[in-house]
N, C-alpha and C. Protein backbone atom coordinates (compact mmCIF):
# COMPACT_ATOMS: atom_id res chain seq x y z
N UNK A 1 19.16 21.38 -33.40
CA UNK A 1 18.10 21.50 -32.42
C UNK A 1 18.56 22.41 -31.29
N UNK A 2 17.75 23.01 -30.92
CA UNK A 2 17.83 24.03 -30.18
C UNK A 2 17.36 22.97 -28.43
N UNK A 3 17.48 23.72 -27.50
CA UNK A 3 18.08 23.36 -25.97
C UNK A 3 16.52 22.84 -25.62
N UNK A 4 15.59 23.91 -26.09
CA UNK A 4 14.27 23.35 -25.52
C UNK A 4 13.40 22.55 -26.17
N UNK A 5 13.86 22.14 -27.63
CA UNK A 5 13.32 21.10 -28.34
C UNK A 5 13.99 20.07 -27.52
N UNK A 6 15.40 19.64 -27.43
CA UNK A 6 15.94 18.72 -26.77
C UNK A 6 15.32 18.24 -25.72
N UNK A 7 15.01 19.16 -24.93
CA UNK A 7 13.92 19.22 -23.73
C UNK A 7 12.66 18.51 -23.90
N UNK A 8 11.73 18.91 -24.77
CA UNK A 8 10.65 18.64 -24.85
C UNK A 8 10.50 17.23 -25.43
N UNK A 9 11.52 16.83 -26.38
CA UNK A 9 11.68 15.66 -27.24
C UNK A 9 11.90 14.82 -26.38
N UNK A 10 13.18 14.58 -24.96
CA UNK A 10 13.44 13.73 -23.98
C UNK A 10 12.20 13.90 -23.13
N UNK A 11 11.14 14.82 -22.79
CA UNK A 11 10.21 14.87 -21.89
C UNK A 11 8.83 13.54 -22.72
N UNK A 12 8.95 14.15 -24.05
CA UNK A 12 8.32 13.19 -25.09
C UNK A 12 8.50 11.82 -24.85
N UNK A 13 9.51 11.50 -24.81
CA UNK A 13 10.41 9.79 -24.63
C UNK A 13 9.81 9.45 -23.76
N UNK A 14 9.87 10.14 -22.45
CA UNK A 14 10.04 9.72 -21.10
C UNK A 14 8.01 9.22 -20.91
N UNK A 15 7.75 10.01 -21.60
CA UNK A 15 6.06 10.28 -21.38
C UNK A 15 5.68 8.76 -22.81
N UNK A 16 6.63 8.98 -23.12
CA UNK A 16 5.85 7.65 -24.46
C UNK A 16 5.93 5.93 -23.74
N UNK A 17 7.46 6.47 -22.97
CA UNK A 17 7.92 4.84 -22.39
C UNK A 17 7.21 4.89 -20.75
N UNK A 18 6.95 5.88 -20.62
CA UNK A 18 5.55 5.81 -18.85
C UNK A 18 4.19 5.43 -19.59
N UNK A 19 3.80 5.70 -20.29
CA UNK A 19 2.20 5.36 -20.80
C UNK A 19 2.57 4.16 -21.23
N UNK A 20 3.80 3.44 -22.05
CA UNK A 20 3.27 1.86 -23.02
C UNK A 20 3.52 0.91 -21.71
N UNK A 21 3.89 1.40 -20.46
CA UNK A 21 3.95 0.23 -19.66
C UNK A 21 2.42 0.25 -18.26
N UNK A 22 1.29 -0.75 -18.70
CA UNK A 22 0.06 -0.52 -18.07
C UNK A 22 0.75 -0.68 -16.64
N UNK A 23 1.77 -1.50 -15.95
CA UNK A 23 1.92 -1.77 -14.49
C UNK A 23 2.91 -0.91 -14.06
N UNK A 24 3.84 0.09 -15.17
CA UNK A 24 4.29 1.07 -14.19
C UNK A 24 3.19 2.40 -13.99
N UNK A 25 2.47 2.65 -14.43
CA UNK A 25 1.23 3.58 -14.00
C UNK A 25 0.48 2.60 -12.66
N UNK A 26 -0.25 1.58 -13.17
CA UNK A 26 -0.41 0.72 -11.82
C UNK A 26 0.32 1.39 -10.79
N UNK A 27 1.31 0.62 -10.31
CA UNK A 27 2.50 1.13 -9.81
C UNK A 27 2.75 2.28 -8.93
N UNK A 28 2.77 3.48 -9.80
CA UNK A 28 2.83 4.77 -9.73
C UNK A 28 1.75 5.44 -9.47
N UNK A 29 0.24 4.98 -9.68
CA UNK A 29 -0.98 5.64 -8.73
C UNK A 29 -0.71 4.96 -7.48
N UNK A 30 -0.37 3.17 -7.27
CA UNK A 30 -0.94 2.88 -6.29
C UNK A 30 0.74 3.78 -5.04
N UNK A 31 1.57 3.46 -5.35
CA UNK A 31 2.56 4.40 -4.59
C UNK A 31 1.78 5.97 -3.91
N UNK A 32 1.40 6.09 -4.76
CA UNK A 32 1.00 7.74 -4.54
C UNK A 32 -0.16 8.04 -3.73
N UNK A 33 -1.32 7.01 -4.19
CA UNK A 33 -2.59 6.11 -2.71
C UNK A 33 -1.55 6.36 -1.85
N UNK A 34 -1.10 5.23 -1.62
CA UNK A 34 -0.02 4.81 -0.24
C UNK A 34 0.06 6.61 0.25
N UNK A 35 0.94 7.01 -0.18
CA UNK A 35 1.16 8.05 0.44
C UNK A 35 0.44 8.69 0.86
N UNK A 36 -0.99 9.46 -0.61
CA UNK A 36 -2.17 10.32 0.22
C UNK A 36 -2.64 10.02 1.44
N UNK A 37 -2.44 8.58 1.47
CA UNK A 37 -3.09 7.72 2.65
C UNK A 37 -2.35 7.94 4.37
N UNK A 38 -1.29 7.65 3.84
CA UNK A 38 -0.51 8.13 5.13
C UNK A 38 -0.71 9.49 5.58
N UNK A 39 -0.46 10.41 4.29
CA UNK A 39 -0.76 11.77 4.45
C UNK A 39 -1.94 11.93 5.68
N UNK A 40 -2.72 11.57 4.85
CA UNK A 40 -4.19 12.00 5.82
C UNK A 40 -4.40 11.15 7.16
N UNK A 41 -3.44 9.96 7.46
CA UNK A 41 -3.47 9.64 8.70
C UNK A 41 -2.69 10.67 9.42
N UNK A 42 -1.79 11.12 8.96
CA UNK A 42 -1.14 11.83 10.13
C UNK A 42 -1.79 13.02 9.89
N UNK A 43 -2.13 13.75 8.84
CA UNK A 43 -2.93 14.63 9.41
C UNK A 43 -4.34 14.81 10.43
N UNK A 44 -4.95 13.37 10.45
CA UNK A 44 -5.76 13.28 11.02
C UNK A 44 -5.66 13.36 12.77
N UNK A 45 -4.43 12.96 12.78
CA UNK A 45 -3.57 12.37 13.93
C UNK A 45 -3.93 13.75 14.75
N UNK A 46 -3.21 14.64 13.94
CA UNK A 46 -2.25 15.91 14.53
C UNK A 46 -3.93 16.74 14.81
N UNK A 47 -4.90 16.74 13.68
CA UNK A 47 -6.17 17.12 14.33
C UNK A 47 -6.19 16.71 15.27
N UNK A 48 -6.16 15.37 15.60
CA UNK A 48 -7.03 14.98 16.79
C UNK A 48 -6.40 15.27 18.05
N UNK A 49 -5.29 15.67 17.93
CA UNK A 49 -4.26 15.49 19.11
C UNK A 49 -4.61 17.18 19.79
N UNK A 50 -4.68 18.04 18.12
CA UNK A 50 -4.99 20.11 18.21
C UNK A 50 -6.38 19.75 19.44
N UNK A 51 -7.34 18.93 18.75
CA UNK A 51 -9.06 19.18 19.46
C UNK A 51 -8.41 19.22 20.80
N UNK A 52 -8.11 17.48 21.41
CA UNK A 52 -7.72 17.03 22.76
C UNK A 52 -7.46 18.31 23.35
N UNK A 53 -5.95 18.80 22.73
CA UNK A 53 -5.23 20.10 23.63
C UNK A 53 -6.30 21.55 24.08
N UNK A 54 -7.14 21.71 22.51
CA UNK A 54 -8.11 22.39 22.79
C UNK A 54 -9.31 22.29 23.91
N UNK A 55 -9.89 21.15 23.62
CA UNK A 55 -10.84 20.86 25.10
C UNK A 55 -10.14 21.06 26.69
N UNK A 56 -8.92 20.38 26.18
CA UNK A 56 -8.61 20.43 27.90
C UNK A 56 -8.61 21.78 28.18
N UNK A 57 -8.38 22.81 27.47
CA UNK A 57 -8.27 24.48 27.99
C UNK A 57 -9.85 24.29 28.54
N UNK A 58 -10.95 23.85 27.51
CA UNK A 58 -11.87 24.23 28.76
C UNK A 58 -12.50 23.58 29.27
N UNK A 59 -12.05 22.17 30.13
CA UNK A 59 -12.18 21.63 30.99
C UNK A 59 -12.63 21.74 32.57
N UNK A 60 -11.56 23.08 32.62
CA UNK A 60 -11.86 23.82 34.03
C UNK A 60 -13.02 24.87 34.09
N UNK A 61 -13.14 25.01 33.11
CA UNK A 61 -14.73 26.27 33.36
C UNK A 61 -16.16 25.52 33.55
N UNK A 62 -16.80 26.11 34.62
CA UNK A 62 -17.77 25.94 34.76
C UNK A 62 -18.51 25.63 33.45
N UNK A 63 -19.57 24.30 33.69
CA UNK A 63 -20.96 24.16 32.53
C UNK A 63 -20.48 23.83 31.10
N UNK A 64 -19.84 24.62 30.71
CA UNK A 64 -18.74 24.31 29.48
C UNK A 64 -17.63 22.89 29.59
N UNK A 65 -17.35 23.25 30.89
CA UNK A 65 -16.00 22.02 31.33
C UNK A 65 -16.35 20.56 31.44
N UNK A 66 -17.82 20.34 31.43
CA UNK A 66 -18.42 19.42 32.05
C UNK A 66 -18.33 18.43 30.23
N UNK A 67 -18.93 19.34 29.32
CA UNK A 67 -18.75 18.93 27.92
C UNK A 67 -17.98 18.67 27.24
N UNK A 68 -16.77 19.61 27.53
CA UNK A 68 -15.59 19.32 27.24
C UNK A 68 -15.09 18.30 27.59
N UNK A 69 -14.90 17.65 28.58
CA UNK A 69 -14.61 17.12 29.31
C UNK A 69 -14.93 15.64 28.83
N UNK A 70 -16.75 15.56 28.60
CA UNK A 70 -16.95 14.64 28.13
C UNK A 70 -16.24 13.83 26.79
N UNK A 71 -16.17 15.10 25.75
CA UNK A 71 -15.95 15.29 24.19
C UNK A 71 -13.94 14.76 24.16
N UNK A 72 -13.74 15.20 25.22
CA UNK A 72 -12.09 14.90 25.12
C UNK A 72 -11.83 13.43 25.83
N UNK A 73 -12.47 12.74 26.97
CA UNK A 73 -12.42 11.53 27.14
C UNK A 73 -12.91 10.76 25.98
N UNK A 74 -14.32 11.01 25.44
CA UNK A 74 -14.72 10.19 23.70
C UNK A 74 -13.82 10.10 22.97
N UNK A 75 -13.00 11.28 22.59
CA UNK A 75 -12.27 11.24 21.33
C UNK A 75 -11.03 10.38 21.95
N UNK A 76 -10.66 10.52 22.93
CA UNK A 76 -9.22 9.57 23.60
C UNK A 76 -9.62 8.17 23.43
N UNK A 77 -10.96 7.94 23.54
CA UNK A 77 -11.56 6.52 23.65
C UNK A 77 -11.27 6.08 22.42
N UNK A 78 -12.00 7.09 21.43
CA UNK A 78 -11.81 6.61 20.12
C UNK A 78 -10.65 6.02 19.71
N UNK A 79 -9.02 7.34 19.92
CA UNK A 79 -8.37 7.04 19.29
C UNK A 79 -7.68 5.48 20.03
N UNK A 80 -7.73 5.27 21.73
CA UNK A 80 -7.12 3.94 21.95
C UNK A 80 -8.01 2.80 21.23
N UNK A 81 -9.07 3.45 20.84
CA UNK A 81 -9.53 1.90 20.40
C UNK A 81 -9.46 1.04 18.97
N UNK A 82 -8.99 2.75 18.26
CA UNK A 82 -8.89 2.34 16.64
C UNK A 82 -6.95 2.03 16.62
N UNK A 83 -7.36 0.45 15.75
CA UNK A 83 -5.66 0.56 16.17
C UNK A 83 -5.72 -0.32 14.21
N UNK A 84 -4.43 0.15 14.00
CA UNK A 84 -4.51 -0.03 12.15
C UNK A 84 -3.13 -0.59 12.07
N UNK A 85 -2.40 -1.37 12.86
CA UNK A 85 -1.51 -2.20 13.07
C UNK A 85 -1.66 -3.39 11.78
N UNK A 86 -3.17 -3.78 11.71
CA UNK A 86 -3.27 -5.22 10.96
C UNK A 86 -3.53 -4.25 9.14
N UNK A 87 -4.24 -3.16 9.43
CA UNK A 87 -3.95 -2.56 7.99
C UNK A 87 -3.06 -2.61 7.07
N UNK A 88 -1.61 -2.03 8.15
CA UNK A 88 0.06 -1.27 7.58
C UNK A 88 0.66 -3.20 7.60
N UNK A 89 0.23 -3.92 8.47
CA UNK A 89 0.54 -5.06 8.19
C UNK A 89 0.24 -6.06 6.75
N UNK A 90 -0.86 -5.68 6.54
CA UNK A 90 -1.38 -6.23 5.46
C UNK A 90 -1.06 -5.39 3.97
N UNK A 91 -0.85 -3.77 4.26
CA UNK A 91 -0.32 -3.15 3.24
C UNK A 91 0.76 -3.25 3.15
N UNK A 92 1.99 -3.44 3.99
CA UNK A 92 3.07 -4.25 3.59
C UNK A 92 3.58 -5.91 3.25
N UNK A 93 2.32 -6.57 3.45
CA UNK A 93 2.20 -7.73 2.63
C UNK A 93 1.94 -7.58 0.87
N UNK A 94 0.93 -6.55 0.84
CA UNK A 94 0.32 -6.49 -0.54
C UNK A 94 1.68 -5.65 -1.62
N UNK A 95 2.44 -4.84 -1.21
CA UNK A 95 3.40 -4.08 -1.78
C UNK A 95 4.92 -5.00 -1.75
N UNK A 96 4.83 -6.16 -0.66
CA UNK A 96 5.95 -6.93 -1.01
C UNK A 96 5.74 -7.84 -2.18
N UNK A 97 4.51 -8.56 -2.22
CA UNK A 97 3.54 -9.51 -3.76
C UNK A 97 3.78 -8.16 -5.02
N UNK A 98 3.24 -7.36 -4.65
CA UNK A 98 3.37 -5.96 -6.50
C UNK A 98 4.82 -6.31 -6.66
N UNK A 99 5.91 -5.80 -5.80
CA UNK A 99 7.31 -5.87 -5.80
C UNK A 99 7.97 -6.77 -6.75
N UNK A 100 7.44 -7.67 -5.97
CA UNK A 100 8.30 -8.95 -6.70
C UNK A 100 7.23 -9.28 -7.66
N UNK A 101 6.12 -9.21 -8.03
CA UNK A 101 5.62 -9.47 -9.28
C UNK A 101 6.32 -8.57 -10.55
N UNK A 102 6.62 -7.32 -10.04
CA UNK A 102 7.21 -6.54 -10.77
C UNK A 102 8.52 -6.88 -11.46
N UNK A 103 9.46 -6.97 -10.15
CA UNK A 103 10.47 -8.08 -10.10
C UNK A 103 10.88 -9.04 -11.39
N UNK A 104 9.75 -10.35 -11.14
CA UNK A 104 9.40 -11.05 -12.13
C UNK A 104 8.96 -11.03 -13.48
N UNK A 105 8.41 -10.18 -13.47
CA UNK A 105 8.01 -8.99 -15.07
C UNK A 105 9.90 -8.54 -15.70
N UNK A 106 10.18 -7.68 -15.01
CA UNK A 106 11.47 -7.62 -15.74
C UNK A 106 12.39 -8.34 -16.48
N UNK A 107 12.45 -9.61 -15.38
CA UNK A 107 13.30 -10.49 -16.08
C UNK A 107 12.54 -11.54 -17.15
């Protein structure tokens, strides 16, 4: 056998013993949720933080500043008021139960 059959044959294995197990796919989407998820909180974050910096530039101009002004106190409101403390709390309840169910599966 040549280097890239070897290759393809261990890529084969690896892909035969990831599909016959239904809870390491489980597993392995919900990990990867988790992450997109975080992903897009902090990207959301870093938007919201770009707008803020943006409005305040025009805060000080006449007629314009008055809106701005408004639009950048709202969104500050927003973000003190949304708080996801009991979320990341509860998603690290639910991933410590998979864990050790997993855990328990092995042995």
């Amino acid at each position: 056998m040549d280097k890239e059959q070897r290759i393809a044959n261990e890529n084969l294995k690896e892909f035969i013993r990831y599909s016959s197990s239904p809870w390491r796919i489980v597993w392995t989407n919900f990990v990867a949720g988790i992450f997109r998820g975080l992903g897009a909180l902090i990207g959301a974050s870093i938007v919201i933080a770009f707008l803020i910096w943006v409005l305040s530039w025009f805060a000080s101009m006449p007629f314009v500043g008055e809106y701005a002004t408004e639009m950048k106190n709202n969104v500050s409101q927003y973000v003190n008021e949304t708080n996801y403390n009991d979320e990341f709390n509860r998603l690290g309840d639910t991933l410590d139960r998979i864990e050790k169910e997993l855990g328990d599966e092995k042995e």
